[in-house]
PDB file of N, CA and C in Angstrom:
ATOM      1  N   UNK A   1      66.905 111.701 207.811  1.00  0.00           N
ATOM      2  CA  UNK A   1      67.616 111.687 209.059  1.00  0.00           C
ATOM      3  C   UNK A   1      68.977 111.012 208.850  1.00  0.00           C
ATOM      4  N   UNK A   2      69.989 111.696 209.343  1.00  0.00           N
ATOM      5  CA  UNK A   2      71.795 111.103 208.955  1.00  0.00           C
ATOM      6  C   UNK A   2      71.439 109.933 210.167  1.00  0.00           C
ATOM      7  N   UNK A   3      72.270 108.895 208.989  1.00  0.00           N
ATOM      8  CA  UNK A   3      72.505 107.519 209.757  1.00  0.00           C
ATOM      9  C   UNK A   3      73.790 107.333 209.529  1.00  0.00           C
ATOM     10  N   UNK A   4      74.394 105.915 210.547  1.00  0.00           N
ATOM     11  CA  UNK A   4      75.531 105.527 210.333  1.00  0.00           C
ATOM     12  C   UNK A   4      75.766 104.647 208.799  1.00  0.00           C
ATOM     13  N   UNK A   5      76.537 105.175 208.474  1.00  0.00           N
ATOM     14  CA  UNK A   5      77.076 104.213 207.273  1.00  0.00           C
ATOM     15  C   UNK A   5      78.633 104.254 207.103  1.00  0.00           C
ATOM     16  N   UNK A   6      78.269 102.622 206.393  1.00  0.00           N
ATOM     17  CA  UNK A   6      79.764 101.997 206.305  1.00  0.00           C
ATOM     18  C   UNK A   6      79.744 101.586 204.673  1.00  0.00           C
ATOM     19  N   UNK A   7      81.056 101.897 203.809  1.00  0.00           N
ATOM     20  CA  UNK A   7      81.441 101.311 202.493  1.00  0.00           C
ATOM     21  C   UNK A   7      82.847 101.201 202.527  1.00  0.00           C
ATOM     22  N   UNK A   8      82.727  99.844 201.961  1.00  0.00           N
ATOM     23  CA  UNK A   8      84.225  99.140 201.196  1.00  0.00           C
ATOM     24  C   UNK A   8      84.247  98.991 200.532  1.00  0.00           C
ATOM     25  N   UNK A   9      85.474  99.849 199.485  1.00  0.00           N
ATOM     26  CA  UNK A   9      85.327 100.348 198.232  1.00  0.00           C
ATOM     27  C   UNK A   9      86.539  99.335 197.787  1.00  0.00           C
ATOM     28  N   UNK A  10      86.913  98.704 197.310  1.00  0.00           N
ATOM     29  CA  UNK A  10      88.484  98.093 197.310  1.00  0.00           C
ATOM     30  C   UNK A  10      88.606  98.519 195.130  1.00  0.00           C
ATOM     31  N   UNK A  11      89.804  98.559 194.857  1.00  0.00           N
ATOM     32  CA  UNK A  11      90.130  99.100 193.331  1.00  0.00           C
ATOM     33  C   UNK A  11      89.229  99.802 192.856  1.00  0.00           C
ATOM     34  N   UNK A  12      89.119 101.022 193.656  1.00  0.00           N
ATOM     35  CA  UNK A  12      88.701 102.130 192.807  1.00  0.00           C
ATOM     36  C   UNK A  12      89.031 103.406 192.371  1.00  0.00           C
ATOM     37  N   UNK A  13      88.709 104.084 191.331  1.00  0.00           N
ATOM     38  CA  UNK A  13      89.207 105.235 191.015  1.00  0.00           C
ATOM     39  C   UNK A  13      89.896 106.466 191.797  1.00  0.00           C
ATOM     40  N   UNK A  14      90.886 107.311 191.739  1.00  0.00           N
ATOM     41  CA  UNK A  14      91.656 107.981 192.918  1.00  0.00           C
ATOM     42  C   UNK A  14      89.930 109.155 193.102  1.00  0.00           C
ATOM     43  N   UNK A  15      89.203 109.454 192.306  1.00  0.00           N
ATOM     44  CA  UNK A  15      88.501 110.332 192.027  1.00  0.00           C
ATOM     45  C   UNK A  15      87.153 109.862 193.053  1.00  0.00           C
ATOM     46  N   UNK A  16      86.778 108.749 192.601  1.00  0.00           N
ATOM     47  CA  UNK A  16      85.906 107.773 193.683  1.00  0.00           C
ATOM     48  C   UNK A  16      86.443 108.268 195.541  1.00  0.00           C
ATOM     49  N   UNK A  17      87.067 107.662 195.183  1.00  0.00           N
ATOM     50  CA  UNK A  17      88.281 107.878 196.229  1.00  0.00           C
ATOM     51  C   UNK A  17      87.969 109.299 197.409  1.00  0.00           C
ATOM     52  N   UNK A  18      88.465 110.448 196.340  1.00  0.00           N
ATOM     53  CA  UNK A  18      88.130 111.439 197.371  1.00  0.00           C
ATOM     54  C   UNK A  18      86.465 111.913 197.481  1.00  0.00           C
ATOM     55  N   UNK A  19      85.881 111.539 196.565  1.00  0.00           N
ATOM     56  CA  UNK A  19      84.525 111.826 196.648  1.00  0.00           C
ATOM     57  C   UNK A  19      84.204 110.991 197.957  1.00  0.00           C
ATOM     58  N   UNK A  20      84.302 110.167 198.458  1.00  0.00           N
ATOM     59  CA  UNK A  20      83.797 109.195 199.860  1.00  0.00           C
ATOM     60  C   UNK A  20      84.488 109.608 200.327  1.00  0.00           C
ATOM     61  N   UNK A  21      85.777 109.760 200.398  1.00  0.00           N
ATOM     62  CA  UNK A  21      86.557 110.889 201.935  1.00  0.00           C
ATOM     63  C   UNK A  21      85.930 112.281 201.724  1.00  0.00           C
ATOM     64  N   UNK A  22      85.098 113.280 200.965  1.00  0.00           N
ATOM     65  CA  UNK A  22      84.258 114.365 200.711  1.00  0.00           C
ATOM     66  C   UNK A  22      83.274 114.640 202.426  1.00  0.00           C
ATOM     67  N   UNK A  23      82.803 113.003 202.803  1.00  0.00           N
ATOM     68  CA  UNK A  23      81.675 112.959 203.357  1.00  0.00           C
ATOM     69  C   UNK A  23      82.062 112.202 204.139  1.00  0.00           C
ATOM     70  N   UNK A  24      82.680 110.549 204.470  1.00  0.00           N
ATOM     71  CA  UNK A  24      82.549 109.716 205.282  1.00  0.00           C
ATOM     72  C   UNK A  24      84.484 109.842 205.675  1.00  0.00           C
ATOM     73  N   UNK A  25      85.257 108.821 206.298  1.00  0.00           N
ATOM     74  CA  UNK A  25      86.220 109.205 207.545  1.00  0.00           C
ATOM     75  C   UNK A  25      86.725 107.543 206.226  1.00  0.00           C
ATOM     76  N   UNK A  26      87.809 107.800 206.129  1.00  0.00           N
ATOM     77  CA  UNK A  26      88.630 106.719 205.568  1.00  0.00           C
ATOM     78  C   UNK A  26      89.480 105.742 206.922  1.00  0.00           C
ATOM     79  N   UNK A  27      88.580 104.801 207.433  1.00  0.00           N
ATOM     80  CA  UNK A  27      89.451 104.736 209.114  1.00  0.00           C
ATOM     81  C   UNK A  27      90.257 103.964 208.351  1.00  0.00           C
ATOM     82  N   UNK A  28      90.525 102.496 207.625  1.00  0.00           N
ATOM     83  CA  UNK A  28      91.772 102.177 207.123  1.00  0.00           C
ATOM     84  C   UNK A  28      91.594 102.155 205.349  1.00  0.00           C
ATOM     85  N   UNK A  29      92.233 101.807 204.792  1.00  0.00           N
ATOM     86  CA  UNK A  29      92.253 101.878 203.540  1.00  0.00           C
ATOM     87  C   UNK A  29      91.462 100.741 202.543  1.00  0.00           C
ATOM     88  N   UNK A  30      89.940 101.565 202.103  1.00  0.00           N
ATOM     89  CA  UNK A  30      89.254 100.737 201.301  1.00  0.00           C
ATOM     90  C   UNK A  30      88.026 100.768 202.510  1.00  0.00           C
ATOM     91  N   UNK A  31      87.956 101.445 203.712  1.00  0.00           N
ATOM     92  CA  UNK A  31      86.922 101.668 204.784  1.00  0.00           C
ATOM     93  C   UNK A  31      86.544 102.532 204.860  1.00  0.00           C
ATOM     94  N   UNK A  32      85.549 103.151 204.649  1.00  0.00           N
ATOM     95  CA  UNK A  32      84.770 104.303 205.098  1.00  0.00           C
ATOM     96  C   UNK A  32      83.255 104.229 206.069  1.00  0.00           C
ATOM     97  N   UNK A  33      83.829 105.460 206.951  1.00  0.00           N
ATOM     98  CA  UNK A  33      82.491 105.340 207.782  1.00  0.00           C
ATOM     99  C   UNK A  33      81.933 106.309 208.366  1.00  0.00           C
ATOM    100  N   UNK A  34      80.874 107.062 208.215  1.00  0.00           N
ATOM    101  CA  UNK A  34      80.315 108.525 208.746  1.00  0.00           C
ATOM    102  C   UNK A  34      78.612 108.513 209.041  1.00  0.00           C
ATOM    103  N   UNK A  35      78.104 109.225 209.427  1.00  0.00           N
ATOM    104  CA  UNK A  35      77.356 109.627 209.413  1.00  0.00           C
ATOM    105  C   UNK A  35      76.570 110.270 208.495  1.00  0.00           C
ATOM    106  N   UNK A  36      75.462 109.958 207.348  1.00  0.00           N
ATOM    107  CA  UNK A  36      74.843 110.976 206.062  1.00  0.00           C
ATOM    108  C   UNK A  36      73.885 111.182 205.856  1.00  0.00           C
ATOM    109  N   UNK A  37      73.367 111.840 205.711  1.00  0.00           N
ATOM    110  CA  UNK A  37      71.924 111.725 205.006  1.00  0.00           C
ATOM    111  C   UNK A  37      71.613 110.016 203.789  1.00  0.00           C
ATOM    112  N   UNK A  38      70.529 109.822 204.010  1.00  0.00           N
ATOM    113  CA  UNK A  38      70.082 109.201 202.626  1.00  0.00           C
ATOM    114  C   UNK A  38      70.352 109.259 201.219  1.00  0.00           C
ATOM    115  N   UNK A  39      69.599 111.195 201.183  1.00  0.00           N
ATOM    116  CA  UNK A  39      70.088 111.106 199.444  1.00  0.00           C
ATOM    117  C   UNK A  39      71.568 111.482 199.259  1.00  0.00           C
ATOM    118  N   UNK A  40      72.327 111.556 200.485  1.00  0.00           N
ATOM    119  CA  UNK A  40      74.106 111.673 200.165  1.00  0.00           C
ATOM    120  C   UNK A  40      74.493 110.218 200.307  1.00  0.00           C
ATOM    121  N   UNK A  41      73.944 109.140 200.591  1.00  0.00           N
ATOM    122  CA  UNK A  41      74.127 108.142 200.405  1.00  0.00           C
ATOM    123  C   UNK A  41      73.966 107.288 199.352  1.00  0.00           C
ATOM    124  N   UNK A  42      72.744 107.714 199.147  1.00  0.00           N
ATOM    125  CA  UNK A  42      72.348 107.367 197.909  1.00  0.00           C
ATOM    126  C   UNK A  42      73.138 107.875 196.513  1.00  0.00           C
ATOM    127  N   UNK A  43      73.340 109.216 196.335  1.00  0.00           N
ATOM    128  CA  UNK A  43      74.328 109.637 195.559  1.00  0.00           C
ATOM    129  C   UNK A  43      75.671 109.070 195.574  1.00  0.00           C
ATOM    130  N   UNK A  44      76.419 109.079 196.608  1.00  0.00           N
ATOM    131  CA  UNK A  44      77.769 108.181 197.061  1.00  0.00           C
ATOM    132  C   UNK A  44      77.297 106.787 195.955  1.00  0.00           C
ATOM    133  N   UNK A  45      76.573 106.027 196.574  1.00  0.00           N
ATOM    134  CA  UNK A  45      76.406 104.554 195.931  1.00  0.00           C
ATOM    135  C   UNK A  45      76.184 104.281 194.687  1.00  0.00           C
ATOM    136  N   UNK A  46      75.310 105.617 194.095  1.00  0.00           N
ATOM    137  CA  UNK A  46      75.321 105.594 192.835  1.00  0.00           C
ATOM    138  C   UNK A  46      76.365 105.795 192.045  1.00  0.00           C
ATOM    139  N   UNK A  47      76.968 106.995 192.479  1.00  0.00           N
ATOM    140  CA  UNK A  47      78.171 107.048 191.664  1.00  0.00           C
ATOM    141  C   UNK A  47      79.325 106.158 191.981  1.00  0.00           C
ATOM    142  N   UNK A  48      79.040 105.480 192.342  1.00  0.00           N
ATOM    143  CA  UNK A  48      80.267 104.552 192.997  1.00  0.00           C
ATOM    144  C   UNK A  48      80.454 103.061 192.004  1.00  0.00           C
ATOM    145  N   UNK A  49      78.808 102.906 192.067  1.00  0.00           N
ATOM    146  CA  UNK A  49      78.580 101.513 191.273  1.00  0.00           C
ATOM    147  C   UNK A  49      78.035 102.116 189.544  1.00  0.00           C
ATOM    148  N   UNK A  50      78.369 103.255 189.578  1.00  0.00           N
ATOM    149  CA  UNK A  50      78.160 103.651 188.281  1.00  0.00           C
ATOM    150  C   UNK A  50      79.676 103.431 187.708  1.00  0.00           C
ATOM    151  N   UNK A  51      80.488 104.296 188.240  1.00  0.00           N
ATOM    152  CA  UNK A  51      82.235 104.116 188.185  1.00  0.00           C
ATOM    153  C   UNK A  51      83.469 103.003 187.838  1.00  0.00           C
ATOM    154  N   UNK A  52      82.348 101.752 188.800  1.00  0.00           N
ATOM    155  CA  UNK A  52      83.211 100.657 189.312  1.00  0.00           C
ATOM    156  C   UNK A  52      83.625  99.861 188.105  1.00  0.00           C
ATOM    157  N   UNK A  53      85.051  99.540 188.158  1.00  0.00           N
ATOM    158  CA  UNK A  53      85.578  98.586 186.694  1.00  0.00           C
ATOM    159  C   UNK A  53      85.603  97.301 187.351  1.00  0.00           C
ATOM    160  N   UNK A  54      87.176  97.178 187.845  1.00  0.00           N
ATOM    161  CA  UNK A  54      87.880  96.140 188.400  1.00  0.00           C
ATOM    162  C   UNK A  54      87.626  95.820 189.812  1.00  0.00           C
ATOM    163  N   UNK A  55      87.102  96.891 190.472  1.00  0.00           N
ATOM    164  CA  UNK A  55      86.724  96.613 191.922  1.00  0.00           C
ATOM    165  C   UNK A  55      85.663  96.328 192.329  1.00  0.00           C
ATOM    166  N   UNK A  56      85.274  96.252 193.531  1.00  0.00           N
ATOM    167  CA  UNK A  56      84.010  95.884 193.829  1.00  0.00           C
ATOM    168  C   UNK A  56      83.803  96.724 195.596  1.00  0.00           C
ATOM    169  N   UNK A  57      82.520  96.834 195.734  1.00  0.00           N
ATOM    170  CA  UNK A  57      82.113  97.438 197.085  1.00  0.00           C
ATOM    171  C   UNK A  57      80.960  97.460 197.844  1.00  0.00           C
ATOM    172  N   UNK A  58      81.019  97.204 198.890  1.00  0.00           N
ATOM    173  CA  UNK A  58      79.999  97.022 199.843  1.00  0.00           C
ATOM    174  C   UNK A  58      79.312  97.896 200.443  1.00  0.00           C
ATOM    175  N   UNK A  59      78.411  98.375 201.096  1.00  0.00           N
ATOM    176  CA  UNK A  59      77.367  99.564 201.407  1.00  0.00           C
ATOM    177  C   UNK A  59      76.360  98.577 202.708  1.00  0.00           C
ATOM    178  N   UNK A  60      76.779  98.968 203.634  1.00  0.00           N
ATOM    179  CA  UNK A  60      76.272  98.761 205.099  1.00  0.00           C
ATOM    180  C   UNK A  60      75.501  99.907 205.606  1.00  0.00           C
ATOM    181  N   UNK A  61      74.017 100.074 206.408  1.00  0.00           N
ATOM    182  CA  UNK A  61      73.641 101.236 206.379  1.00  0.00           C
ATOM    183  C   UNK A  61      72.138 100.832 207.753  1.00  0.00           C
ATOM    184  N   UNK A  62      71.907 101.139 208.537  1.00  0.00           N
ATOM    185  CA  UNK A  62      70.483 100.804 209.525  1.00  0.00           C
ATOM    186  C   UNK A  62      69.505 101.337 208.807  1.00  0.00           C
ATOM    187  N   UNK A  63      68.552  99.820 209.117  1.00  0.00           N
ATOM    188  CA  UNK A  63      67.229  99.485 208.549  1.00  0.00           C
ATOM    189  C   UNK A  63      66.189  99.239 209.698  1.00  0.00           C
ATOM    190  N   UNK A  64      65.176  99.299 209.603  1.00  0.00           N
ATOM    191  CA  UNK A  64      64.035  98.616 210.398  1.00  0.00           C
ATOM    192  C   UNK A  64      63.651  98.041 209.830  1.00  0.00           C
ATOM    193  N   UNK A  65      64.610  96.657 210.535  1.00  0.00           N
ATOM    194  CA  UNK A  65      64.525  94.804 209.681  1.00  0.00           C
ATOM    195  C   UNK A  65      65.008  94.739 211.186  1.00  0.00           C
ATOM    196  N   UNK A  66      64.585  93.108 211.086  1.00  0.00           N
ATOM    197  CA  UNK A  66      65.301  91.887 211.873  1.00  0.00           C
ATOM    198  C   UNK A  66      66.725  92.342 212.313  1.00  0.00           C
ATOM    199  N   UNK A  67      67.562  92.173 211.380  1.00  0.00           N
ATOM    200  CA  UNK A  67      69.191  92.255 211.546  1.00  0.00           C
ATOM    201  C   UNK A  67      69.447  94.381 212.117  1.00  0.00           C
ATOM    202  N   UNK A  68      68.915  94.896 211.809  1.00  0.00           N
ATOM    203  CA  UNK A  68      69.091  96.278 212.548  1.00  0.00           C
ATOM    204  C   UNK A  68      69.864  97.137 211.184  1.00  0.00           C
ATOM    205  N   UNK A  69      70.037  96.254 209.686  1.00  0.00           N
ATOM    206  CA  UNK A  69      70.976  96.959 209.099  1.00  0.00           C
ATOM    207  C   UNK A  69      70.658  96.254 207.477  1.00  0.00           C
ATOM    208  N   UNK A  70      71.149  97.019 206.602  1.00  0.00           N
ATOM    209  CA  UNK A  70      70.869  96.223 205.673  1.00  0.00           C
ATOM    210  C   UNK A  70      72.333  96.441 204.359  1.00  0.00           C
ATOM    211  N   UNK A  71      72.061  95.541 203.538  1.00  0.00           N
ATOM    212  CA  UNK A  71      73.904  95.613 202.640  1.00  0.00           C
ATOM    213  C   UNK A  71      73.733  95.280 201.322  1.00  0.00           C
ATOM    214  N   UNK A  72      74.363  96.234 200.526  1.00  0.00           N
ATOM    215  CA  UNK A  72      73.964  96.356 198.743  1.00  0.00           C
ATOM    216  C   UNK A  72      75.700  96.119 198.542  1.00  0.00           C
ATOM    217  N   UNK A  73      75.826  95.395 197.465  1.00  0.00           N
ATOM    218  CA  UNK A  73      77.178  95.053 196.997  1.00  0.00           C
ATOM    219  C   UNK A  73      76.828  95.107 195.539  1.00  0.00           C
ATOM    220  N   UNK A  74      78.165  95.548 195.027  1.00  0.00           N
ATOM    221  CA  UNK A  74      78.221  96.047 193.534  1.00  0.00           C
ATOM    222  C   UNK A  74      79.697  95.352 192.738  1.00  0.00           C
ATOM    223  N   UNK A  75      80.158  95.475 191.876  1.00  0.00           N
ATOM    224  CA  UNK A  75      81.059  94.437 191.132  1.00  0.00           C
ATOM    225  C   UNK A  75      81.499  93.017 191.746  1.00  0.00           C
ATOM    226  N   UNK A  76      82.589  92.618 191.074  1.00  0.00           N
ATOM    227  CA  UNK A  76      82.909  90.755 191.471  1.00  0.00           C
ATOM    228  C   UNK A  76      83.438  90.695 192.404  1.00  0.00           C
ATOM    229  N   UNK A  77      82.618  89.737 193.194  1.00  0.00           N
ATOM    230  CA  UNK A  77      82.658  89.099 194.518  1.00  0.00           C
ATOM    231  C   UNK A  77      82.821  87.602 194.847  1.00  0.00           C
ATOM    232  N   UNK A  78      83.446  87.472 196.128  1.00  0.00           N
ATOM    233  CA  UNK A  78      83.477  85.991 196.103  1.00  0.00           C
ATOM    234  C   UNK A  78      82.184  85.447 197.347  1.00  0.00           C
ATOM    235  N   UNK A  79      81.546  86.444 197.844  1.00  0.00           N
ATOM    236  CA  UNK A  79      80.832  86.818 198.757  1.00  0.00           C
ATOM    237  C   UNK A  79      79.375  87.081 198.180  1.00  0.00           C
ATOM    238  N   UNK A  80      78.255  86.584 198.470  1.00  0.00           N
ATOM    239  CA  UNK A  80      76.772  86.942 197.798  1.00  0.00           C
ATOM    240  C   UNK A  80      76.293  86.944 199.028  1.00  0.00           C
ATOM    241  N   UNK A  81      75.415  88.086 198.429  1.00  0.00           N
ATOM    242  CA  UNK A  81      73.957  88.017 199.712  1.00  0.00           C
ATOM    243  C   UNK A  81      73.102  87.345 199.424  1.00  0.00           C
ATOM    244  N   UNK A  82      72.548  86.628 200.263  1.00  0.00           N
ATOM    245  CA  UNK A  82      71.273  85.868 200.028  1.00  0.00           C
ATOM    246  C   UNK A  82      70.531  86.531 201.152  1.00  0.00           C
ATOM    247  N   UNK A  83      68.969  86.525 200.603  1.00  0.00           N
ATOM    248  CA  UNK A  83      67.926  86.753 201.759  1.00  0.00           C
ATOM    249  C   UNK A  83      66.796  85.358 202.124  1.00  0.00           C
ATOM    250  N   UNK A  84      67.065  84.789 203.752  1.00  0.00           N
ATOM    251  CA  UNK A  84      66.354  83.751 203.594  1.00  0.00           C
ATOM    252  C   UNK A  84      65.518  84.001 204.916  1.00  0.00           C
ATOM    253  N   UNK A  85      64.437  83.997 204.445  1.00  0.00           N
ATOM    254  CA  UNK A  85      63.429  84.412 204.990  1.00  0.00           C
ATOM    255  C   UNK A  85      63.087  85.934 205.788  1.00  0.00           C
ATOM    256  N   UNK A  86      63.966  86.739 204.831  1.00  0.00           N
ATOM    257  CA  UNK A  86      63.816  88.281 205.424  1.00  0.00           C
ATOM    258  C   UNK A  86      65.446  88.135 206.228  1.00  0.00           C
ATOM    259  N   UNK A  87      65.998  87.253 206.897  1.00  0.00           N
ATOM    260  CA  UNK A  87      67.662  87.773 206.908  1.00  0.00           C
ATOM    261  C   UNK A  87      68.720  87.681 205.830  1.00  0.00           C
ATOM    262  N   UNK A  88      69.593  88.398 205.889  1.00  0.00           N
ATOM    263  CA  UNK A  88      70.385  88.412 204.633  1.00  0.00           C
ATOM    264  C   UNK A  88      71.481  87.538 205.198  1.00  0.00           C
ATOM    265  N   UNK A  89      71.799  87.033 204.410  1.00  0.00           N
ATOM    266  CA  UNK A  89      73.276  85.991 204.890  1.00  0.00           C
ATOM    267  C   UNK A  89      74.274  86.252 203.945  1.00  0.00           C
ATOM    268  N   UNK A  90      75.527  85.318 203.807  1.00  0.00           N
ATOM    269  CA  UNK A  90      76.387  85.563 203.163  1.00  0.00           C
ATOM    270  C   UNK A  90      76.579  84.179 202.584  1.00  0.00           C
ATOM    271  N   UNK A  91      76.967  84.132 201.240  1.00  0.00           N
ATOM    272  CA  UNK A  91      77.286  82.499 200.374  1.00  0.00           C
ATOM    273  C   UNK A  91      78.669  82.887 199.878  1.00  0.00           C
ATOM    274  N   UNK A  92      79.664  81.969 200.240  1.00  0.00           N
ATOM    275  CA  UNK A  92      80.933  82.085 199.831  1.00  0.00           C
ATOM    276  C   UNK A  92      80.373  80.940 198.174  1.00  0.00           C
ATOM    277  N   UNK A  93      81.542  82.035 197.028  1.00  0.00           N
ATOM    278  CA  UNK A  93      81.336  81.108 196.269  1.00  0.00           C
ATOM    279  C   UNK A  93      83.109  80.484 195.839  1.00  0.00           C
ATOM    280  N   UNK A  94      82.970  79.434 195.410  1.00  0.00           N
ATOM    281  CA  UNK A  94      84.287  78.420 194.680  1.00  0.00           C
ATOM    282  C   UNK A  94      85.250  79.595 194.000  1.00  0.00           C
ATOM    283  N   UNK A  95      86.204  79.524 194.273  1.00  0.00           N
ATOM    284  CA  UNK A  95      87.160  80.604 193.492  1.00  0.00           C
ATOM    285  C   UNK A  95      87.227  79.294 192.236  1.00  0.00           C
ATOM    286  N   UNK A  96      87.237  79.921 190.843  1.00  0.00           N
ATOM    287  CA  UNK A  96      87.264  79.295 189.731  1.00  0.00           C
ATOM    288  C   UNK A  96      88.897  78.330 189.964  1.00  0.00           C
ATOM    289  N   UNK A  97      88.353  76.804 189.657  1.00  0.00           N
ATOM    290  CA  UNK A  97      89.532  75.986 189.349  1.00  0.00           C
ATOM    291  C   UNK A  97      90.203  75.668 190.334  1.00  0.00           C
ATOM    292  N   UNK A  98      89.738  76.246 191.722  1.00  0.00           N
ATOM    293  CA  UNK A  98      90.709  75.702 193.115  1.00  0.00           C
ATOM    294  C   UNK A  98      90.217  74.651 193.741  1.00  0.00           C
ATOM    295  N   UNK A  99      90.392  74.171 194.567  1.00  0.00           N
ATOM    296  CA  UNK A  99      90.545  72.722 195.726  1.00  0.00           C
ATOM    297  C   UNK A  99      90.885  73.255 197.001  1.00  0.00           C
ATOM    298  N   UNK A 100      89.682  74.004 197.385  1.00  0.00           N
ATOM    299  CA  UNK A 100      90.234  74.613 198.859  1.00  0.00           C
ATOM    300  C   UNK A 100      89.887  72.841 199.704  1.00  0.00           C
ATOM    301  N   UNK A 101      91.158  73.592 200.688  1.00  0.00           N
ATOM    302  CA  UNK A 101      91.163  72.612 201.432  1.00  0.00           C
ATOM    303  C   UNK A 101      91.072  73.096 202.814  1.00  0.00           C
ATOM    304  N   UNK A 102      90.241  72.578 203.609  1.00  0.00           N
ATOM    305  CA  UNK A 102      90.564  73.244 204.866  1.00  0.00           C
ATOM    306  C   UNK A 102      92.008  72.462 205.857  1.00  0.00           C
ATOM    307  N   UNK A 103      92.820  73.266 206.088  1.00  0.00           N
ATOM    308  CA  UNK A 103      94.082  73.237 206.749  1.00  0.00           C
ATOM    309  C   UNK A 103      93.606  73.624 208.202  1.00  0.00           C
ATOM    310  N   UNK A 104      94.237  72.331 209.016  1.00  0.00           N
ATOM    311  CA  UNK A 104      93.921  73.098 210.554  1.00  0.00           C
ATOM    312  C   UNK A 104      94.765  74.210 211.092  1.00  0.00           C
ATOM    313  N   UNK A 105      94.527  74.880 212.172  1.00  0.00           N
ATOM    314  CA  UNK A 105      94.870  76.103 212.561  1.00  0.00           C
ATOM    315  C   UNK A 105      95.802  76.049 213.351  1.00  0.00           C
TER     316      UNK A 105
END
């Protein structure tokens, strides 16, 4: 059954590229979002994280879970999923060698 899905593809191949505009709606650049089947999703993701060098990308898609949705990420990130206790969260990690500081707004 076609579900909504969302991928953010950021530095990837021009070829990558039109293969996900093939199927899903490029609303801004490095966003895609359509409606697909599974195994066209599944294909999309595969070849995507088969492809991937320098970039990295995210895959948003509805589940019957808790959260209504579920999210597979593929190359370097500063962003991890964690699952704690069946929800998935997000762990920012240390950019190598910095001193973030929080600055007020």
């Amino acid at each position: 059954m076609p579900a909504m899905t969302v991928i953010s593809a950021t530095a990837v191949p021009d070829h990558l590229r039109g293969a996900l505009t093939r199927w899903l709606l490029e609303v801004t650049p490095t966003l895609y979002v359509g409606t697909i089947s599974t195994r066209v999703r599944t294909e999309l993701w595969n070849n995507l994280t088969a492809c991937l060098t320098d970039g990295s990308a995210v895959l948003a898609y509805p589940t019957n879970n808790e959260q209504g949705f579920t999210l597979h990420t593929a190359g370097p990130q500063r962003r991890e999923t964690v699952d704690f206790d069946g929800l998935t969260l997000i762990a920012f990690q240390r950019l190598p060698g910095s001193q973030e500081i929080a600055k007020p707004c």
